[in-house]
Protein backbone atom coordinates (compact mmCIF):
# COMPACT_ATOMS: atom_id res chain seq x y z
CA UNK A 1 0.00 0.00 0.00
CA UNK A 2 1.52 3.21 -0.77
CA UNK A 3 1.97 6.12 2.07
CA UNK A 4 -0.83 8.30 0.11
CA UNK A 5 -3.27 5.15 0.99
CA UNK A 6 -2.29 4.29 4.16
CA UNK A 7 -2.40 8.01 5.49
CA UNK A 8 -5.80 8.54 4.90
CA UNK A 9 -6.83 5.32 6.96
CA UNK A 10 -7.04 7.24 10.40
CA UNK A 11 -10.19 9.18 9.60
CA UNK A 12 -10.09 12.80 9.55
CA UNK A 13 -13.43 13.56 8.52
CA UNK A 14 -14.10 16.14 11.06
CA UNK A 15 -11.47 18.11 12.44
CA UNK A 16 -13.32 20.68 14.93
CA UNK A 17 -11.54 24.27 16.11
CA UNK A 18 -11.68 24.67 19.86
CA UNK A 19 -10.59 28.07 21.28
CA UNK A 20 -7.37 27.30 23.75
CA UNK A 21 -8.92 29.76 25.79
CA UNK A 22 -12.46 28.41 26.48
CA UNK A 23 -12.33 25.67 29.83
CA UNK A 24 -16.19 25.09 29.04
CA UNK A 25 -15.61 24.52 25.04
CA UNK A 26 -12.55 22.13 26.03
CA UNK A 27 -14.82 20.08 28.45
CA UNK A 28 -17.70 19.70 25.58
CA UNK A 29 -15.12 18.62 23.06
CA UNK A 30 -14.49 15.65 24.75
CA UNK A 31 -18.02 14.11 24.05
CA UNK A 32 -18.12 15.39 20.54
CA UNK A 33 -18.24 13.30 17.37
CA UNK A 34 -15.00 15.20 15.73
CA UNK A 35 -12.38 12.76 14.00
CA UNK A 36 -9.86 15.30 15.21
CA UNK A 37 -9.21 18.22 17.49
CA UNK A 38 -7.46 21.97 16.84
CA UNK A 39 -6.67 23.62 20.03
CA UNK A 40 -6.46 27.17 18.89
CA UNK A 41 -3.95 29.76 20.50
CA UNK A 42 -4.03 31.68 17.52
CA UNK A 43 -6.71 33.12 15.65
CA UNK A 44 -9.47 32.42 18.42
CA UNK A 45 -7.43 34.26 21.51
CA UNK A 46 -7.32 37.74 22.21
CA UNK A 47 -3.59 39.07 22.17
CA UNK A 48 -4.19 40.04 26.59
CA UNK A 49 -5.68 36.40 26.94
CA UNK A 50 -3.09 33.96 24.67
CA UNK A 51 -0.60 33.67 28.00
CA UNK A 52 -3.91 32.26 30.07
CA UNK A 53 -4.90 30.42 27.21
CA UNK A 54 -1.91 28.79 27.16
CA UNK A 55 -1.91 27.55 30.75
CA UNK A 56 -5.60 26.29 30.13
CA UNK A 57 -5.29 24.26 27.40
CA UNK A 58 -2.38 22.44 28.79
CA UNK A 59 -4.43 21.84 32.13
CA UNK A 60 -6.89 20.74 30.37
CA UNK A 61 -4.69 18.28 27.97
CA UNK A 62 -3.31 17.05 31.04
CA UNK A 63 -6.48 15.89 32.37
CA UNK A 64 -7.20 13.47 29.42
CA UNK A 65 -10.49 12.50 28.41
CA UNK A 66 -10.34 13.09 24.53
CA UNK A 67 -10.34 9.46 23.75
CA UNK A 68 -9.36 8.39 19.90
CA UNK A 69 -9.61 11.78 18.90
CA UNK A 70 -6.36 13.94 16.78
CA UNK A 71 -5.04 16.39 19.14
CA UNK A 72 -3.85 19.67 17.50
CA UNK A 73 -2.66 22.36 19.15
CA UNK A 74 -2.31 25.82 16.45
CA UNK A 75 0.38 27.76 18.15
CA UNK A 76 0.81 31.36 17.29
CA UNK A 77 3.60 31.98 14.62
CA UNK A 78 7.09 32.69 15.60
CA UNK A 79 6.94 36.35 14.70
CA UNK A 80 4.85 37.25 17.79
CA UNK A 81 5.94 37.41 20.83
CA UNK A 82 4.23 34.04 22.37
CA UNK A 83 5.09 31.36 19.63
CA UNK A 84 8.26 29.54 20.80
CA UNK A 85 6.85 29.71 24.30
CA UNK A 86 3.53 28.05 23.10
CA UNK A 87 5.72 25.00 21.41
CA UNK A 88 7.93 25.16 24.98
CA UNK A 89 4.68 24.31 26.56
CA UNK A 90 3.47 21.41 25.11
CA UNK A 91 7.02 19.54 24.56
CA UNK A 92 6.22 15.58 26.31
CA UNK A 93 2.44 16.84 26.66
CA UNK A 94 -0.34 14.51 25.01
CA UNK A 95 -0.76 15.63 21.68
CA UNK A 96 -0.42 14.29 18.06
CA UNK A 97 0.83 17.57 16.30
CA UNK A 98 1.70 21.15 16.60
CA UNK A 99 0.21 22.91 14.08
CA UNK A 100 2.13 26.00 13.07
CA UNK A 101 0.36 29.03 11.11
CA UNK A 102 1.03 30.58 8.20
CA UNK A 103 3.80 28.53 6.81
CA UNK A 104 5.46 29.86 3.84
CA UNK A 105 8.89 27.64 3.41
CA UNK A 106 10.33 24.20 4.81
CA UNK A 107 12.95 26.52 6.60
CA UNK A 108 10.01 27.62 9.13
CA UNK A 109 9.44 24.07 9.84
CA UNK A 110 12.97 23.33 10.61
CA UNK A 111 12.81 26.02 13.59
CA UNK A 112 9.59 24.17 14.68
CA UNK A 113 11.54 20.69 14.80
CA UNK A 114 14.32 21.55 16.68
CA UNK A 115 12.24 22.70 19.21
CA UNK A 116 9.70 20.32 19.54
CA UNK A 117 11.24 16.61 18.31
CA UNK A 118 8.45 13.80 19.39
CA UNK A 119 5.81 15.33 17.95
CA UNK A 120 3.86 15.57 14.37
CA UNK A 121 4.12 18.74 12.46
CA UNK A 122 0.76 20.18 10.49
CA UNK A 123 1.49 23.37 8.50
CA UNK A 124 -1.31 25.89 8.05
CA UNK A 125 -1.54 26.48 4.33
CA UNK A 126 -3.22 30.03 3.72
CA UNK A 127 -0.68 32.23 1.98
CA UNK A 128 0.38 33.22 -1.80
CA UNK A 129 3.76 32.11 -0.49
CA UNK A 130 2.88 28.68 0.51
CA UNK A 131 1.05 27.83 -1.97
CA UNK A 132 3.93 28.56 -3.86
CA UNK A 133 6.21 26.39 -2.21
CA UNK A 134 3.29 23.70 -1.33
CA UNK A 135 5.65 20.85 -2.45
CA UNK A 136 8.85 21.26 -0.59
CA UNK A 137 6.38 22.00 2.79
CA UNK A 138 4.77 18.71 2.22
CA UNK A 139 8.08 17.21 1.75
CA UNK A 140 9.64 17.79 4.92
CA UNK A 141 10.64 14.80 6.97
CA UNK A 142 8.56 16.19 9.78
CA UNK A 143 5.52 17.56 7.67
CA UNK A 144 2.53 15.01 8.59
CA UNK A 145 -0.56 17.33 7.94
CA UNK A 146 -2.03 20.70 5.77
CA UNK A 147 -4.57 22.67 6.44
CA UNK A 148 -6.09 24.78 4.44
CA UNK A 149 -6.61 28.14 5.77
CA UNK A 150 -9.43 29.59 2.87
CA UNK A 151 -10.28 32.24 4.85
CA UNK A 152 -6.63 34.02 4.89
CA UNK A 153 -6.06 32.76 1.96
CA UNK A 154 -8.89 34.60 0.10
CA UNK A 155 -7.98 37.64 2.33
CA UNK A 156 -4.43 37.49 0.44
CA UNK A 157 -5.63 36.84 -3.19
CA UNK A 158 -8.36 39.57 -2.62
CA UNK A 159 -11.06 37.40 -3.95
CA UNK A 160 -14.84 37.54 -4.25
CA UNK A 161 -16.76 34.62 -2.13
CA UNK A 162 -17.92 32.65 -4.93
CA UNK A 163 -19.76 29.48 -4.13
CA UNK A 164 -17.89 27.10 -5.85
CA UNK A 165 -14.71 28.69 -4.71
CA UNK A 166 -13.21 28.94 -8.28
CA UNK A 167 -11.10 32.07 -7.15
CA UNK A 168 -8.59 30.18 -4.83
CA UNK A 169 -9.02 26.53 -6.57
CA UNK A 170 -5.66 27.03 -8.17
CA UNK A 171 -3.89 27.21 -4.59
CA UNK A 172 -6.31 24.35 -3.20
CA UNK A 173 -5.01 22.39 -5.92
CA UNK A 174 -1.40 23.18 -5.59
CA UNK A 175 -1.43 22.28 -2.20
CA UNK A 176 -3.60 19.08 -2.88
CA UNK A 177 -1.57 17.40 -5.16
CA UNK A 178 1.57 18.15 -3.12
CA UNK A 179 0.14 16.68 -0.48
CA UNK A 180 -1.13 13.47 -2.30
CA UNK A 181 2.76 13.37 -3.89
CA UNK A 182 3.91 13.20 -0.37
CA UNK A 183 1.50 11.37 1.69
CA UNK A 184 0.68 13.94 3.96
CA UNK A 185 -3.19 14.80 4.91
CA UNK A 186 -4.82 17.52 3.74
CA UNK A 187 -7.54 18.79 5.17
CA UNK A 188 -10.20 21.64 3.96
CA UNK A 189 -11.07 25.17 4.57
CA UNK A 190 -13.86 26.42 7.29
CA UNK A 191 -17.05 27.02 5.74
CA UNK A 192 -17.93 30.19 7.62
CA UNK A 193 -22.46 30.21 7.78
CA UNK A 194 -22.01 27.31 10.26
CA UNK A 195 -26.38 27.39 10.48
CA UNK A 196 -26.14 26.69 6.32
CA UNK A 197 -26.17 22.83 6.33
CA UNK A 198 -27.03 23.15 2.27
CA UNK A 199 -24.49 24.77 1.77
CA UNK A 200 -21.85 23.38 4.23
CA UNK A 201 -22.71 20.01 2.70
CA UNK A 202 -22.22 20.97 -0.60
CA UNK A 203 -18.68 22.33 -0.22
CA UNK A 204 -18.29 19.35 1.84
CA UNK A 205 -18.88 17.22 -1.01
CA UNK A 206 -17.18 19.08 -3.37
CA UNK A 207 -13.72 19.19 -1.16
CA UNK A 208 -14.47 15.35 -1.13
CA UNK A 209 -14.56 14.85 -5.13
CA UNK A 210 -11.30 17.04 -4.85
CA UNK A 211 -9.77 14.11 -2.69
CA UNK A 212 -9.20 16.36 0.57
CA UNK A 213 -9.74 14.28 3.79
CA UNK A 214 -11.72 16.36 5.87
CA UNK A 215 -13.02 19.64 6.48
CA UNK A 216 -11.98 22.17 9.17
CA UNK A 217 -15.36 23.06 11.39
CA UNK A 218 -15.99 26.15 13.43
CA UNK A 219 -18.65 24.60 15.15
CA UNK A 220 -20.05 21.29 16.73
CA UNK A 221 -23.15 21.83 14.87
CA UNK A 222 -21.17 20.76 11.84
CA UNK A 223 -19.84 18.02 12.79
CA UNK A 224 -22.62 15.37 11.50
CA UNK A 225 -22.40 16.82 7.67
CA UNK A 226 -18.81 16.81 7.77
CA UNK A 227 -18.51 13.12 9.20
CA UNK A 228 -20.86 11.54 6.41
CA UNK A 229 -19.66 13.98 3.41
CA UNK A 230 -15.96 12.71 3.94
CA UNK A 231 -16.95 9.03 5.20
CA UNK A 232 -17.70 6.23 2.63
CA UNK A 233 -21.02 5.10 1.73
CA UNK A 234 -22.79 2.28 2.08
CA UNK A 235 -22.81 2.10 -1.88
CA UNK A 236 -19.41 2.56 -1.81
CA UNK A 237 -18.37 0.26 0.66
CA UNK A 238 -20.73 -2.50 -1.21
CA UNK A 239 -18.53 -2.24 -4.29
CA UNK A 240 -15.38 -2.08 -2.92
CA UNK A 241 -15.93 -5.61 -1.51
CA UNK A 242 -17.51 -6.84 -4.88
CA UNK A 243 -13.98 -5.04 -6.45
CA UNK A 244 -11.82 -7.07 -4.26
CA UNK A 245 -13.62 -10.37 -4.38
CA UNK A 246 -14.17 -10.08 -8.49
CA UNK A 247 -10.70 -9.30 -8.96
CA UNK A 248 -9.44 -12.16 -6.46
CA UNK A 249 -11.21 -14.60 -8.69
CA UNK A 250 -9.97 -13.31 -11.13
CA UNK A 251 -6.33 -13.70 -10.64
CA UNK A 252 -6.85 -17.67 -9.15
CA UNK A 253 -8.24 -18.28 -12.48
CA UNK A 254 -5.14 -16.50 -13.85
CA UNK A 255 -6.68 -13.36 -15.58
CA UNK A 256 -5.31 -10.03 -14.59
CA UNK A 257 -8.81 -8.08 -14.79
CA UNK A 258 -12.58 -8.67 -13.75
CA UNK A 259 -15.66 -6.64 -14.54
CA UNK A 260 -18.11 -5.20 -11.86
CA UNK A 261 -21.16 -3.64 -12.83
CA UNK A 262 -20.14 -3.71 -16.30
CA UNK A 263 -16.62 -1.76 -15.55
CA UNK A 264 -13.56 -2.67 -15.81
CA UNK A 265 -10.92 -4.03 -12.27
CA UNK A 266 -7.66 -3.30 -12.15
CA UNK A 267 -5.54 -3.87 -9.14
CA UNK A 268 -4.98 0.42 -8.59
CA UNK A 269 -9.12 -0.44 -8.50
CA UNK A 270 -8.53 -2.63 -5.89
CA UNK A 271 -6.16 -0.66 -3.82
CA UNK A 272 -8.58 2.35 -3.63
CA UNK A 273 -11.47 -0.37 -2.34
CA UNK A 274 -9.02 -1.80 -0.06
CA UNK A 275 -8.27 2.21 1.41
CA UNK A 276 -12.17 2.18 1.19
CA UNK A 277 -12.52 -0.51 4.02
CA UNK A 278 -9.63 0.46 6.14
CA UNK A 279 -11.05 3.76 6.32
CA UNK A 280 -14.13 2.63 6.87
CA UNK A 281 -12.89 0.51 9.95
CA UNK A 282 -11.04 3.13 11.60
CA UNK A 283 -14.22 5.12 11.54
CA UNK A 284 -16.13 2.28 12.87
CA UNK A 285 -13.40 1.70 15.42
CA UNK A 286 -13.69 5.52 16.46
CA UNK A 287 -16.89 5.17 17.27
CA UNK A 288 -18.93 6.15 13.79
């Protein structure tokens, strides 16, 4: 199986923002349905309040209680004045990555690393800069993780909101296939009208036909769209196992094809049904 199949097995349907700063927001998340977990220092904390913050959210990591889920933690970037300290914080804490903000170049993440060396990197990808330089981000040795930061990133390009997001689809893409190249996840943008399931669902689906492996939430009330959008169906899973069986017939009777449904199986057809069913195991396993 190759690293771009095997990374996506860990489900990352959901991956919900939680302010650092909020003890009551930090308690709920630990009975939510998210796949994964960003504990914000950055955007969602006052500059007076990101010191406190800090301090809660490792109390509250320290406590436990967030089961299966990815833990995140966004520091702020290491051209304020509380980034390094944020990283300093968490070093041996339980956590799965630190995700750093803005990140233009590999060199940024090499700072990160040497001061944090246990630990999974995610890169925030929401610049003209890093979209730029998407490929040797997602090829650092460290580099486990994108997110796509849409909001920032149409900020920077200066575009009009447009539905089907056709303005920044060139640096969505960019950063997609670099990902893919590298077997890093990539996960999507916020979609902002967090009481629009229509039309949360709908950019859900269309990150999904994309091939990104989540979506970014702002709110719990997202979370059930999200989780089936980036989830496989039932359809889905049904022909992956007819896939897998047709084509293992196949080869004991020493052809090196079958035909489902009319179409053609190839073994790449079979790898993709065999991600399909890991994937849809570890989601199972999670909890649904």
């Amino acid at each position: 199986m190759t690293d771009a199949t095997a990374q996506t097995q860990r489900p990352y349907r959901s991956v919900l923002y939680i302010p650092g700063s909020k003890e009551r927001a930090l308690e709920k998340a630990r009975g939510l349905q998210a796949d994964a977990i960003i504990f914000d220092l950055e955007d969602a904390v006052a500059p007076d309040a990101k010191t406190e913050a800090r301090a809660i959210l490792k109390a509250e990591l320290d406590k436990g209680g967030y089961g299966a889920r990815a833990k995140i933690v966004r520091i702020n970037g290491f051209d304020t004045e509380w980034g390094k300290d944020d990283v300093a914080a968490f070093v041996g804490a339980d956590i799965d990555a630190i995700l750093m903000p803005k990140v233009g170049s590999a060199a940024q993440l090499d700072e990160l690393a040497a001061l944090i060396p246990d630990v999974d990197i995610w890169a925030m990808m929401e610049t003209p800069q890093g979209m730029l330089n998407a490929a040797e981000i997602a090829a650092h040795p460290r580099l486990k993780g994108f997110v796509m930061g849409t909001n920032d990133l149409a900020k920077e390009l200066n575009t009009r909101f447009r539905a089907d997001r056709l303005p920044m689809m060139g640096g969505l893409h960019m950063c997609l296939i670099a990902a893919k190249a590298h077997g890093v996840v990539i996960i999507d943008g916020v979609y902002n009208a967090f009481k629009d399931d229509d039309g949360l669902r709908a950019e859900c689906d269309q990150g999904r036909d994309m091939g990104m492996d989540g979506k970014t939430l702002i709110h719990p009330a997202q979370l059930d769209v999200a989780n089936t959008a980036f989830a496989p169906s039932e359809e889905e899973i049904d022909l992956a196992r007819r896939q897998i069986a047709a084509f293992e017939e196949a080869e004991a009777s020493g052809q090196g094809v079958a035909v489902v449904d009319g179409k053609i199986v190839e073994n790449l057809h079979v790898v993709t049904a065999k991600g399909i069913l890991a994937k849809a195991e570890a989601i199972q396993t999670l909890g649904g």
